[in-house]
C-alpha atoms as a PDB file:
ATOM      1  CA  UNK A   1     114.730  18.819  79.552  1.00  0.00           C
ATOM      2  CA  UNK A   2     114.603  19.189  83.422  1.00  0.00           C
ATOM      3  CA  UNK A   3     114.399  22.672  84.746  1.00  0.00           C
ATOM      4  CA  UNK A   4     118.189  24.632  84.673  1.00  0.00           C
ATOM      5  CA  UNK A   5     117.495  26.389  87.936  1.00  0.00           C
ATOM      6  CA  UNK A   6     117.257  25.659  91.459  1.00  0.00           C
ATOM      7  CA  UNK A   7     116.767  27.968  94.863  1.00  0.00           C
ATOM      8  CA  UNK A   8     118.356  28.210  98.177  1.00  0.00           C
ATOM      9  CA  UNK A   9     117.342  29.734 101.131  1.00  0.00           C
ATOM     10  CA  UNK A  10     119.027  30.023 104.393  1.00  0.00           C
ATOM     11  CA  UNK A  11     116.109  30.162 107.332  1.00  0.00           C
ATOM     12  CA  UNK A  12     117.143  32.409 109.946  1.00  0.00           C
ATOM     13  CA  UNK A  13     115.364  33.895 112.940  1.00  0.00           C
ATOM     14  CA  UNK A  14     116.200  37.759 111.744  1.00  0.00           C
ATOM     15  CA  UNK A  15     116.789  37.168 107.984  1.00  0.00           C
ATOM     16  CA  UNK A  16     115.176  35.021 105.110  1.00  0.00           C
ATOM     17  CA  UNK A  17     118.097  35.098 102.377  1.00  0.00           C
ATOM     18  CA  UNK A  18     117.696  33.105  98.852  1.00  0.00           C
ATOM     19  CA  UNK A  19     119.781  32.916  95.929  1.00  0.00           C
ATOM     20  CA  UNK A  20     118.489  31.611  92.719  1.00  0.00           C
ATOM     21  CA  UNK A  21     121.733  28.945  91.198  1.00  0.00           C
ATOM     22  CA  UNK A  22     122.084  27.374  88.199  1.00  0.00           C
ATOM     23  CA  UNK A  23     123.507  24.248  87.620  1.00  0.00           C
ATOM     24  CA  UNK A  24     127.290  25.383  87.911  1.00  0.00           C
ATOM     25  CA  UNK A  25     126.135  26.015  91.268  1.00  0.00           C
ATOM     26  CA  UNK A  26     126.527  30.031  90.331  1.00  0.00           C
ATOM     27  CA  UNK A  27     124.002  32.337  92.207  1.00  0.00           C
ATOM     28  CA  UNK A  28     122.672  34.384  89.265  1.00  0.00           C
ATOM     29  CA  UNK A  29     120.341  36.558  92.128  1.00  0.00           C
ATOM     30  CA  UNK A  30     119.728  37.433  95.353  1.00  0.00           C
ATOM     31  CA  UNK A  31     116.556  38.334  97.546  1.00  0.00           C
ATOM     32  CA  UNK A  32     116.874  38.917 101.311  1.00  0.00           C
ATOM     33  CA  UNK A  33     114.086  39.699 103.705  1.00  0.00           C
ATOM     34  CA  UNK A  34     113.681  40.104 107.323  1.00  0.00           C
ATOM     35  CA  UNK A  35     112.193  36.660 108.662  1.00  0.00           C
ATOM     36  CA  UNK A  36     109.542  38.742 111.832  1.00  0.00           C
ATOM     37  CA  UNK A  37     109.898  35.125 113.273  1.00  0.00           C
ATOM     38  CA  UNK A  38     107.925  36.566 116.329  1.00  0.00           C
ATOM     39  CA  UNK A  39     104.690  37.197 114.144  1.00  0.00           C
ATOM     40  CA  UNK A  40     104.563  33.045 113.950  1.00  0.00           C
ATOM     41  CA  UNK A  41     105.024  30.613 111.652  1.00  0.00           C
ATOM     42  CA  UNK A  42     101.796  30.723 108.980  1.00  0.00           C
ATOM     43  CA  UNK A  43     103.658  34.501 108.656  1.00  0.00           C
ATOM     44  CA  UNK A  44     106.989  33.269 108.356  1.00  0.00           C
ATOM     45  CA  UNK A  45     106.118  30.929 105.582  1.00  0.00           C
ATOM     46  CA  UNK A  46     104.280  33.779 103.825  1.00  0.00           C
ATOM     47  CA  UNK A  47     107.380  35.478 104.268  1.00  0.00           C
ATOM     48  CA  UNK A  48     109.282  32.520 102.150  1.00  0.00           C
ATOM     49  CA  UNK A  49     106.730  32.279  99.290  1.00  0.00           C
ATOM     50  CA  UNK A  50     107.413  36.279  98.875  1.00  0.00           C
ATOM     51  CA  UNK A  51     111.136  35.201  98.661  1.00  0.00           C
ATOM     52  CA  UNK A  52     110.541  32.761  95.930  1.00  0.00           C
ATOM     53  CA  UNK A  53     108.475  35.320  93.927  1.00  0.00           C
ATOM     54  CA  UNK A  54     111.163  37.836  94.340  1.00  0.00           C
ATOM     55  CA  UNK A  55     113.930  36.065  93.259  1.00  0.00           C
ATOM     56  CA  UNK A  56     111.711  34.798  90.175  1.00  0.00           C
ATOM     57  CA  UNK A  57     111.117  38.336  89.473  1.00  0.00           C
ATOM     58  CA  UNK A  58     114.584  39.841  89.532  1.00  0.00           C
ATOM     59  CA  UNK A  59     115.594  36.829  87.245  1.00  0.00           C
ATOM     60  CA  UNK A  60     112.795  37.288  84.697  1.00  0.00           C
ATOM     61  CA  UNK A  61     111.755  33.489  85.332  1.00  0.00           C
ATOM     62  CA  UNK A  62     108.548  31.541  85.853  1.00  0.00           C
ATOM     63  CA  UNK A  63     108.287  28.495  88.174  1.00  0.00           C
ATOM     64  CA  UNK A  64     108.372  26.195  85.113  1.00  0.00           C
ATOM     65  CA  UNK A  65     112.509  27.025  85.517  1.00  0.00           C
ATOM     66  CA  UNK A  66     113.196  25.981  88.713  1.00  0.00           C
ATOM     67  CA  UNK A  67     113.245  22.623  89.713  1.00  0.00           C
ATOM     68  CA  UNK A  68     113.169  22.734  93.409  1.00  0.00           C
ATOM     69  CA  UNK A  69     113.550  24.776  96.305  1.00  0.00           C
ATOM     70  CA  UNK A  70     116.458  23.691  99.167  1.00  0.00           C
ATOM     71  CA  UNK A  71     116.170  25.046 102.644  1.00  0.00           C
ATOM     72  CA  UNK A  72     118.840  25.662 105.440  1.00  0.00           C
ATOM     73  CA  UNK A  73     117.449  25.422 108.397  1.00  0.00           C
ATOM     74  CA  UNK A  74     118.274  25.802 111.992  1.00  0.00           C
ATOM     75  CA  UNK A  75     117.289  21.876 113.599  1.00  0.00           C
ATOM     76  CA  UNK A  76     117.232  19.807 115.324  1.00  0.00           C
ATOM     77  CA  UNK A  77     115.489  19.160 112.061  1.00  0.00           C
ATOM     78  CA  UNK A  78     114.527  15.965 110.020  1.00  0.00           C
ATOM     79  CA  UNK A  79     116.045  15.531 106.093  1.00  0.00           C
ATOM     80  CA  UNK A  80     114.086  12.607 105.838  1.00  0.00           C
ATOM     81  CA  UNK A  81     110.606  13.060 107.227  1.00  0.00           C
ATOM     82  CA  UNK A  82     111.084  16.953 106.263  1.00  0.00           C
ATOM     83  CA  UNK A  83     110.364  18.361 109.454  1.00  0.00           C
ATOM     84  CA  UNK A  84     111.822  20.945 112.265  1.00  0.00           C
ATOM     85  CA  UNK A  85     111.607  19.693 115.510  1.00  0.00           C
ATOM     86  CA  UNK A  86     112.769  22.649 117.687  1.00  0.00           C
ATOM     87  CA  UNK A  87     114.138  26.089 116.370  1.00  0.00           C
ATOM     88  CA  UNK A  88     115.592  28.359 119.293  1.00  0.00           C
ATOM     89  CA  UNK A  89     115.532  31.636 117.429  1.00  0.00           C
ATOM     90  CA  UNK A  90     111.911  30.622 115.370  1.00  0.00           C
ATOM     91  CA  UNK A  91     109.209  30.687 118.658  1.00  0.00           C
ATOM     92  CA  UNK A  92     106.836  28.519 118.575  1.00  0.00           C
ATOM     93  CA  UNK A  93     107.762  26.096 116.146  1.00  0.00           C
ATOM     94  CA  UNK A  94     107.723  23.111 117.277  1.00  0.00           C
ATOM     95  CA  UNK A  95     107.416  19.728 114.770  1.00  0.00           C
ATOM     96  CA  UNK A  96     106.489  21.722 112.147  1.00  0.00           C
ATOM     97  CA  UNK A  97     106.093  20.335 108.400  1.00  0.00           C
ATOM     98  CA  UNK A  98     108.228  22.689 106.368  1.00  0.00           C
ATOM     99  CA  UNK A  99     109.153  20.718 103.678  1.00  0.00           C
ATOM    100  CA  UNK A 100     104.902  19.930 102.982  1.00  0.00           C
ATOM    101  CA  UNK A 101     103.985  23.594 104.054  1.00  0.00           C
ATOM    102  CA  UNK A 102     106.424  25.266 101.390  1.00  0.00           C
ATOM    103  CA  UNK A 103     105.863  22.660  98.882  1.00  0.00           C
ATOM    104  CA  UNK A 104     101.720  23.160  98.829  1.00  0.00           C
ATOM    105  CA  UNK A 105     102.132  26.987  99.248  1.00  0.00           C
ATOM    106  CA  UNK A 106     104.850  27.701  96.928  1.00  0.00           C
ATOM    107  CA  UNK A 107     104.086  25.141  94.301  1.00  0.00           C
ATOM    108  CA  UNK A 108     107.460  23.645  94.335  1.00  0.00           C
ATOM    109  CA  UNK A 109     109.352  20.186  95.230  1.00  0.00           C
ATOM    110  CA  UNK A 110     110.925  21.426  98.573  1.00  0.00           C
ATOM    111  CA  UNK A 111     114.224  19.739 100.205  1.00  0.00           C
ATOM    112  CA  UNK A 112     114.249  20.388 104.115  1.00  0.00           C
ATOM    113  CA  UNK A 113     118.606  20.454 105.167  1.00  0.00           C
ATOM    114  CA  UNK A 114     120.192  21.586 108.412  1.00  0.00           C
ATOM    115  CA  UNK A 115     122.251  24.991 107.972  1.00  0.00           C
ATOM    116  CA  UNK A 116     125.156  23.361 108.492  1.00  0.00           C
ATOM    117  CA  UNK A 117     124.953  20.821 106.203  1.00  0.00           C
ATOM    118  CA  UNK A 118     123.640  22.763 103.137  1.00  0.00           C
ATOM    119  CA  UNK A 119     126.576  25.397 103.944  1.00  0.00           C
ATOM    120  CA  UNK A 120     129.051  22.360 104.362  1.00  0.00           C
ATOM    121  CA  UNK A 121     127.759  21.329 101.196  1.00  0.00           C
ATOM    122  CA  UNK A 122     128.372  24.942  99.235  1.00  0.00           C
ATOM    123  CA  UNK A 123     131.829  24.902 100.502  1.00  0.00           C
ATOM    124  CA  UNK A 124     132.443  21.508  98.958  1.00  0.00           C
ATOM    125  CA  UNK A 125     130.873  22.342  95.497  1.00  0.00           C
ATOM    126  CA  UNK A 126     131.512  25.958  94.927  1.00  0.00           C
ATOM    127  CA  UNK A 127     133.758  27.078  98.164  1.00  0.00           C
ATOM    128  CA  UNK A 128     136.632  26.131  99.541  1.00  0.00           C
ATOM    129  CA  UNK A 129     136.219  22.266  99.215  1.00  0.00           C
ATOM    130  CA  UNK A 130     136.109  22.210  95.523  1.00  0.00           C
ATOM    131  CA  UNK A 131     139.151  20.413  94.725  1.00  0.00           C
ATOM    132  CA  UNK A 132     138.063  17.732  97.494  1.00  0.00           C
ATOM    133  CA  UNK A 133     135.879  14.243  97.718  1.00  0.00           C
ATOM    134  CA  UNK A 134     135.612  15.010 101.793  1.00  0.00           C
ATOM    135  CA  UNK A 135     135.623  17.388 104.247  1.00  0.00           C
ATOM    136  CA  UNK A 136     134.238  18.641 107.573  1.00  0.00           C
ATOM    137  CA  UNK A 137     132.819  22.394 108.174  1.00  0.00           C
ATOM    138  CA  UNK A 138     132.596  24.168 111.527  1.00  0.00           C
ATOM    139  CA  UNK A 139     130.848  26.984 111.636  1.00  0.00           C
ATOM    140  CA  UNK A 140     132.561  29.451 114.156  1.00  0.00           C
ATOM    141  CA  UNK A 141     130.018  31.559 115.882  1.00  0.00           C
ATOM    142  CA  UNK A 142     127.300  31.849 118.513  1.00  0.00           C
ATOM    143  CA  UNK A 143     128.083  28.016 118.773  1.00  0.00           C
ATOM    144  CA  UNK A 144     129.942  25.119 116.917  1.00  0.00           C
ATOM    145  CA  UNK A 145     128.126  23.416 114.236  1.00  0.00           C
ATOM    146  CA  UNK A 146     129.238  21.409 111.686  1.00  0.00           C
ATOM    147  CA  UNK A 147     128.809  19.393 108.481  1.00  0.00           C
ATOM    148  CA  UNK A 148     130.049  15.991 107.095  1.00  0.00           C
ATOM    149  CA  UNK A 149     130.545  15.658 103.036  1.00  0.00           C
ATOM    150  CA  UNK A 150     132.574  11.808 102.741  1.00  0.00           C
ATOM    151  CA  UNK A 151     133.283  10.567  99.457  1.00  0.00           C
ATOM    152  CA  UNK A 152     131.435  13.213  97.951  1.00  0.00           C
ATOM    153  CA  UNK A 153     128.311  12.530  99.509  1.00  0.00           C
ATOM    154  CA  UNK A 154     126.480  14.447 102.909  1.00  0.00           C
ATOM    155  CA  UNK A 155     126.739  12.466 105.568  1.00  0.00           C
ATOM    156  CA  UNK A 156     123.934  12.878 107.768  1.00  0.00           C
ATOM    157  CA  UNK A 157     123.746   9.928 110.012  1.00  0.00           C
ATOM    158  CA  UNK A 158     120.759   7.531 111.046  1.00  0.00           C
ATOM    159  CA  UNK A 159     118.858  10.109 112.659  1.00  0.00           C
ATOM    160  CA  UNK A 160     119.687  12.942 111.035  1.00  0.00           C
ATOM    161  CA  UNK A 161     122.076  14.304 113.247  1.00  0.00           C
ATOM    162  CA  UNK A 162     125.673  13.402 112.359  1.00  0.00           C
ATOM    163  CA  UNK A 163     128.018  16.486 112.210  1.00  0.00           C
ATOM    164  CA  UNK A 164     127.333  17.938 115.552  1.00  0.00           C
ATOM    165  CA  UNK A 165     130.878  18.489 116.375  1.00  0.00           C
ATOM    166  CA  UNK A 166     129.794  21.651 118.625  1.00  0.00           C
ATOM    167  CA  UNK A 167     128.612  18.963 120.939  1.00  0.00           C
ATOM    168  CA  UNK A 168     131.881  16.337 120.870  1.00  0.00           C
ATOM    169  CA  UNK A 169     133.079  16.393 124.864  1.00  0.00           C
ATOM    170  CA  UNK A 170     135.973  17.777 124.863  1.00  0.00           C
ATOM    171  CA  UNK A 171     137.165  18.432 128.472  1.00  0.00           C
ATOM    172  CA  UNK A 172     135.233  15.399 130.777  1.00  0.00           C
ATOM    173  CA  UNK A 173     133.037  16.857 133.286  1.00  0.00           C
ATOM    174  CA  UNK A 174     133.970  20.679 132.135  1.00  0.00           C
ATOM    175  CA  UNK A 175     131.784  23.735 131.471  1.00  0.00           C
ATOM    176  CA  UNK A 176     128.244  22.976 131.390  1.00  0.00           C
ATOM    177  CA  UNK A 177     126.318  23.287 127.822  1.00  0.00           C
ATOM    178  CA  UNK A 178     122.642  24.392 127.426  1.00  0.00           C
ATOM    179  CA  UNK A 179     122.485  20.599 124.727  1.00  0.00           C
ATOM    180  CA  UNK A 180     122.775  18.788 128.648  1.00  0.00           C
ATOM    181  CA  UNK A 181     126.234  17.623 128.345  1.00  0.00           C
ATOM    182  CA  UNK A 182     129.450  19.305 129.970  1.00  0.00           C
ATOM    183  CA  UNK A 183     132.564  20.260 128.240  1.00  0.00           C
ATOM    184  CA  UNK A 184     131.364  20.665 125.121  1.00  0.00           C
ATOM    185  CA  UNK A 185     133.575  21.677 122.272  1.00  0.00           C
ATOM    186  CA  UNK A 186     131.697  24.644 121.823  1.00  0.00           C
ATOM    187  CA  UNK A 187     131.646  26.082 125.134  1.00  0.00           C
ATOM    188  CA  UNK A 188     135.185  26.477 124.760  1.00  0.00           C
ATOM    189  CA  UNK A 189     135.981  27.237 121.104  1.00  0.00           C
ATOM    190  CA  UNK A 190     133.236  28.988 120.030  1.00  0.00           C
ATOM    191  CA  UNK A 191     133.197  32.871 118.902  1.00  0.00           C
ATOM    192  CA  UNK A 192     130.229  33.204 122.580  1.00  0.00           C
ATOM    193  CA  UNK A 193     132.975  31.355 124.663  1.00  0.00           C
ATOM    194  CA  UNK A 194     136.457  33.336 123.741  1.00  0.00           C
ATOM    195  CA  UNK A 195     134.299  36.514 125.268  1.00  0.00           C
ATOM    196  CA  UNK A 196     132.743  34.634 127.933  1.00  0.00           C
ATOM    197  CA  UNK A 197     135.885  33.054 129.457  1.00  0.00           C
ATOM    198  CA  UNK A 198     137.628  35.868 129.557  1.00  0.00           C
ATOM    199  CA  UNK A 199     134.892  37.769 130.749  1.00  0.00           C
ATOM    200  CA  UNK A 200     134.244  35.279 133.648  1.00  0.00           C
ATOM    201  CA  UNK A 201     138.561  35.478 134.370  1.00  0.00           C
ATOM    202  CA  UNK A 202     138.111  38.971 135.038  1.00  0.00           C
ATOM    203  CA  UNK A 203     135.511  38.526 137.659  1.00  0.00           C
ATOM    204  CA  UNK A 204     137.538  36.320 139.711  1.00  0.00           C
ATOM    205  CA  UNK A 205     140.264  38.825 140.072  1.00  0.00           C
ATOM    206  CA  UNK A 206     142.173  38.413 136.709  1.00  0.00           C
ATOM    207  CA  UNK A 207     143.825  41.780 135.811  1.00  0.00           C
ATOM    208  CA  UNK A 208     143.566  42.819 131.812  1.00  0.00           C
ATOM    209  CA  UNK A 209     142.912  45.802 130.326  1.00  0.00           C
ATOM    210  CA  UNK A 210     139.311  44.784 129.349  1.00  0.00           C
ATOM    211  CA  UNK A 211     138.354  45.119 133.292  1.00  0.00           C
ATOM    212  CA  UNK A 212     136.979  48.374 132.847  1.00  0.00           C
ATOM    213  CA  UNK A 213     134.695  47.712 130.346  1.00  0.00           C
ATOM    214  CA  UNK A 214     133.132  44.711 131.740  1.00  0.00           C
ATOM    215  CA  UNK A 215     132.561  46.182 134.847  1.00  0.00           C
ATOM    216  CA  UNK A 216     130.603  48.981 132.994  1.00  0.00           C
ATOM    217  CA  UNK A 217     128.686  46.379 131.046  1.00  0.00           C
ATOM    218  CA  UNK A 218     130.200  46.402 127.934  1.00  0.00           C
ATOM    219  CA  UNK A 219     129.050  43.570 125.453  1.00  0.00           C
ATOM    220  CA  UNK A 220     132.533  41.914 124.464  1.00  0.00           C
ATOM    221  CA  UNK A 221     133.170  39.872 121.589  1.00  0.00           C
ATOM    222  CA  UNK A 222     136.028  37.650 120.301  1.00  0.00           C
ATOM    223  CA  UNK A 223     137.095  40.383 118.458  1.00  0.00           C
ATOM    224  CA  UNK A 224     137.621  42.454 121.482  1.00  0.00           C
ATOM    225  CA  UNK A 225     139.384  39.301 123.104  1.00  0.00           C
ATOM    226  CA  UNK A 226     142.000  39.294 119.811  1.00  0.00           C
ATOM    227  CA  UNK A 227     142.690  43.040 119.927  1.00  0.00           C
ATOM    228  CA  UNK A 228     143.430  42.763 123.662  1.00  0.00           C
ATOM    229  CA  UNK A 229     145.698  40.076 122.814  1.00  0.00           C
ATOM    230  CA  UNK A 230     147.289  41.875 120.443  1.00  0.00           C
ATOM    231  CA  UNK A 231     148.192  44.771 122.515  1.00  0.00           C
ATOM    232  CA  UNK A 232     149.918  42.716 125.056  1.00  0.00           C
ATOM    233  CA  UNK A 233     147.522  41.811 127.537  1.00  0.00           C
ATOM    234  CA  UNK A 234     148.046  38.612 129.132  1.00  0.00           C
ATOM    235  CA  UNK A 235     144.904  37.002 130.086  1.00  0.00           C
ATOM    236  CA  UNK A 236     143.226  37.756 126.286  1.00  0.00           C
ATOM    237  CA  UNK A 237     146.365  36.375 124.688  1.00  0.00           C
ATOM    238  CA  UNK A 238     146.011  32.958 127.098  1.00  0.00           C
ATOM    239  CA  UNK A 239     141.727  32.885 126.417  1.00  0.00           C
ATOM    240  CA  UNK A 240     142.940  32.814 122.583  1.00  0.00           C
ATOM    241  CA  UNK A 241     145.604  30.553 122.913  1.00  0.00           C
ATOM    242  CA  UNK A 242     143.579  28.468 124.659  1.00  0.00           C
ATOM    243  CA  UNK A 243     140.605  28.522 122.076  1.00  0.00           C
ATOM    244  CA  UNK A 244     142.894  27.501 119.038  1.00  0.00           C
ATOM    245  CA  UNK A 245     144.197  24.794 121.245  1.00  0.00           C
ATOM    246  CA  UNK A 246     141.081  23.401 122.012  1.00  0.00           C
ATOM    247  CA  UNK A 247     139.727  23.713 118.137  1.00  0.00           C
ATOM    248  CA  UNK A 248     142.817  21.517 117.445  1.00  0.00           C
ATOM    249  CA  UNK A 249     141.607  18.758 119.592  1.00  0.00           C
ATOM    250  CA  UNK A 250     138.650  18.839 118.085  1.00  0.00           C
ATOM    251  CA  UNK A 251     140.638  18.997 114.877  1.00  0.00           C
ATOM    252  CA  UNK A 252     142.799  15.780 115.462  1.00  0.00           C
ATOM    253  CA  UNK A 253     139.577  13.982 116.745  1.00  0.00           C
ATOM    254  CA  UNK A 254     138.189  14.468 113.315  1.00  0.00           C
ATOM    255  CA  UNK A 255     141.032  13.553 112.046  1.00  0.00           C
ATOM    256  CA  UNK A 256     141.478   9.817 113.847  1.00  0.00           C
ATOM    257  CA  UNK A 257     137.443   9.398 113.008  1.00  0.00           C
ATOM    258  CA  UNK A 258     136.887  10.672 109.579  1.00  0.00           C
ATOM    259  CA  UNK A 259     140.211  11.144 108.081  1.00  0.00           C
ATOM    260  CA  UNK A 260     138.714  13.754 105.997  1.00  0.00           C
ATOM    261  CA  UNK A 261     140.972  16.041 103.184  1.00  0.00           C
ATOM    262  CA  UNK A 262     140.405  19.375 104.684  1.00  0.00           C
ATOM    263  CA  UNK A 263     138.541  20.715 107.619  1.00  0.00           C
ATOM    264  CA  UNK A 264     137.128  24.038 107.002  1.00  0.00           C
ATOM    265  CA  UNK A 265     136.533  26.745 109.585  1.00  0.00           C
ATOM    266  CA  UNK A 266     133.438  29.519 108.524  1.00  0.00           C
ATOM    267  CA  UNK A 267     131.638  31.618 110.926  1.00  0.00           C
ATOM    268  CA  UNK A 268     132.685  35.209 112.697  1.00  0.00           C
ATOM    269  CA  UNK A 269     135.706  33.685 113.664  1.00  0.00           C
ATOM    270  CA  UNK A 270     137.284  33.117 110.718  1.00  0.00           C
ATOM    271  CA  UNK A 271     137.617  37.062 110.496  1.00  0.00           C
ATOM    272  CA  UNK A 272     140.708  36.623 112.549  1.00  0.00           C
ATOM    273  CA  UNK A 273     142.585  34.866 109.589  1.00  0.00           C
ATOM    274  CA  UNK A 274     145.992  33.551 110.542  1.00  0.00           C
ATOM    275  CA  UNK A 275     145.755  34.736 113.882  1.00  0.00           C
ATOM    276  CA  UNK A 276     143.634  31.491 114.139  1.00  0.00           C
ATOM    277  CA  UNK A 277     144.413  29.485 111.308  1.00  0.00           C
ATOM    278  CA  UNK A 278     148.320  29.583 112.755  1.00  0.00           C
ATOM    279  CA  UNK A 279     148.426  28.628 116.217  1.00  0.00           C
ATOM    280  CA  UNK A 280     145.203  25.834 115.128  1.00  0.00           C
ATOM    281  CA  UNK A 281     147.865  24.263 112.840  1.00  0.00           C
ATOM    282  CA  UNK A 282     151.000  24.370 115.175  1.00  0.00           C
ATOM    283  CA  UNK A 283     148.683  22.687 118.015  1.00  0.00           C
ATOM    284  CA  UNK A 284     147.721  20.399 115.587  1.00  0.00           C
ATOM    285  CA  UNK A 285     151.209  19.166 114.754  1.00  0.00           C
ATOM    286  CA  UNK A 286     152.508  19.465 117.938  1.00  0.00           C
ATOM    287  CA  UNK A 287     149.813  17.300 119.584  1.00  0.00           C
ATOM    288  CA  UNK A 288     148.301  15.092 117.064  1.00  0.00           C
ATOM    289  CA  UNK A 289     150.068  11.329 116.519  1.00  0.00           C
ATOM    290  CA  UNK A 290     153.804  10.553 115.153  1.00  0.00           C
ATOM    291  CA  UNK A 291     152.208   7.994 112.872  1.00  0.00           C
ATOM    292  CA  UNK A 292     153.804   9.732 109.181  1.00  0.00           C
ATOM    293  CA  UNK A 293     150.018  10.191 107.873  1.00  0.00           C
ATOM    294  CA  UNK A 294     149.168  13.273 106.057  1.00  0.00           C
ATOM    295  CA  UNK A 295     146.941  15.492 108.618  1.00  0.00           C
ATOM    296  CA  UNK A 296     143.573  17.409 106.914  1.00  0.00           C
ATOM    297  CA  UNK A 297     144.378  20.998 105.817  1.00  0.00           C
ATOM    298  CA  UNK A 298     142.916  23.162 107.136  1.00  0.00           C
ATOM    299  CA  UNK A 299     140.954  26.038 105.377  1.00  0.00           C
ATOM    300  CA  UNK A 300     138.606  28.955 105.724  1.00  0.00           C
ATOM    301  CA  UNK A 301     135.317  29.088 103.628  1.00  0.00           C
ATOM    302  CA  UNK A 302     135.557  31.162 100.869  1.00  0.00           C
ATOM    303  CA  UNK A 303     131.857  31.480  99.895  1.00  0.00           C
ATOM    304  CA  UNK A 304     131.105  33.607 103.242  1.00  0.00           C
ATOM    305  CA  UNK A 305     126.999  33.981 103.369  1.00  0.00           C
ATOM    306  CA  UNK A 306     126.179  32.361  99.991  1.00  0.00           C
ATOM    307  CA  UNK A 307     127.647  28.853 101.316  1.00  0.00           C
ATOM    308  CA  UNK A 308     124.163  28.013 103.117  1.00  0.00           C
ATOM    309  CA  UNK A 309     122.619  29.131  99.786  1.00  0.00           C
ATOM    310  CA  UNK A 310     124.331  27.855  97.164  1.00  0.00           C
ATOM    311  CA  UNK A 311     124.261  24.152  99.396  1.00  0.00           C
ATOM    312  CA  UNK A 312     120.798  23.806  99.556  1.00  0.00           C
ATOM    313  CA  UNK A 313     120.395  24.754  95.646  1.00  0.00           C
ATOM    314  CA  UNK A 314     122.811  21.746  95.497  1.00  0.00           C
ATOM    315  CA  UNK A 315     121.214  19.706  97.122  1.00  0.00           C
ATOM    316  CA  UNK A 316     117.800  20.288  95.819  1.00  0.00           C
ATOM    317  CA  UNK A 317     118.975  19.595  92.087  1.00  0.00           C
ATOM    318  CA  UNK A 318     119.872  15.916  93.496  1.00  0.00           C
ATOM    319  CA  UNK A 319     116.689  15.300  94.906  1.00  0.00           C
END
């Protein structure tokens, strides 16, 4: 009889979190550790093995229960040859074998998965995606990522790439990104660019009622941008209106490639609730075609934090 458990991690440059999941893709326990990326990566694995050990522990199990270990990872990243090519918030690692490393030192088959995808993944066995055979994620936060599941199966792409919908061009020739490109998806709709817009309409003259703390320096958020908006002021109502609009082009482009069931929306955005799932659908309706097909729904996750978790477990146990 194969082994009834699996792990998932989610690899993140402050926090290592696992979750031990059985095979109804339940998390029976949790670990969670601070990553110290900046102490390197030998430490950092280190850091992953004590992970696995813990959440054996608090579970009573042995390794002889667990079948395999997933791992969400920041990329750009490799599935296939196992490997991270380049992690922003990990320094220093560069092409680095994680899927080989973890395996040797932990003693366990290892699957290597972008964050994205393993959390894309969660939603569509466990989350919000449940009832579905496809759907796309974006994750709403410091950027736009995103993950493909199509016919019940992760779509990853020929190089292990697919799903970057952060990175679709969205306005031609328009803000520039840090990926190289301009007009980027997310460096309009992302939870960094509602603050950052406004915050850069403000210093061209702009009035709002946020002016005073940006010119002391304040560190604004979308939340900040929301609750302006909410009180009445003008330019913080347009910067959101202008973000859900923009998330519903992305929406409808999704649509006309993928045709997917539902498109779900998980990050620190989705803590505005209908105040962006709303205006996202109207957009939507109002701008996609007249051709009488059914558009995606449109969701939020439902498995907050454990999605990354509970996806890799996933996808381990098919490997």
């Amino acid at each position: 009889m194969p082994a009834a458990y699996t792990i998932g991690i989610d690899l993140g440059g402050t926090n290592l979190r696992g979750g031990l999941c059985d095979d109804e893709h339940v998390v029976r326990t949790h670990a969670a550790i601070d990553t110290e990326a900046e102490r390197g990566f030998e430490h950092v694995l280190a850091r992953m093995v004590t992970l696995v050990e813990a959440l054996l522990q608090n579970a009573a199990l042995t390794k002889a229960d667990v079948r395999a270990i997933g791992i969400g990872a920041p990329g750009p990243l490799s599935h296939t040859e196992g490997i991270i090519f380049d992690a922003p918030n990990l320094p220093g690692w560069r092409n680095i074998p994680l899927r080989q490393r973890l395996a040797e030192a932990a003693g366990l088959p290892v699957v290597l998965e972008n964050d994205a995808n393993a959390a894309a993944y969660g939603e569509f066995v466990a989350g919000a995606g449940r009832a579905v055979r496809s759907l796309v994620l974006l994750t709403l936060g410091t950027g736009i990522g995103g993950g493909i599941v199509l016919d019940g199966q992760l779509w990853r792409g020929c190089d292990d790439s697919a799903g970057e919908m952060g990175h679709t061009i969205i306005v031609p020739e328009g803000r520039p990104c840090p990926c190289g490109q301009a007009g980027c998806l997310e460096r309009y709709a992302s939870a960094n660019a509602v603050a950052e817009r406004l915050v850069e309409a403000v210093r061209a003259g702009e009035p709002s009622s946020l002016r005073e703390e940006i010119e002391a320096g304040a560190g604004l958020d979308a939340r900040d941008v929301l609750r302006a908006a909410e009180r009445g002021d003008t330019l913080a109502a347009r910067v959101w209106d202008q973000t859900c609009y923009y998330l519903a082009l992305g929406c409808i482009n999704l649509e006309r490639l993928l045709s997917p069931e539902l498109i779900v929306f998980s990050g620190g955005l989705i803590n505005a609730g209908e105040h962006l799932l709303t205006p996202v659908r109207q957009y939507i309706n109002k701008l996609r075609w007249h051709i009488p097909t059914q558009p995606p729904r449109i969701a939020l996750a439902e498995l907050s934090g454990d999605a990354g978790i509970i996806g890799a477990a996933a996808l381990a146990r098919l490997s």
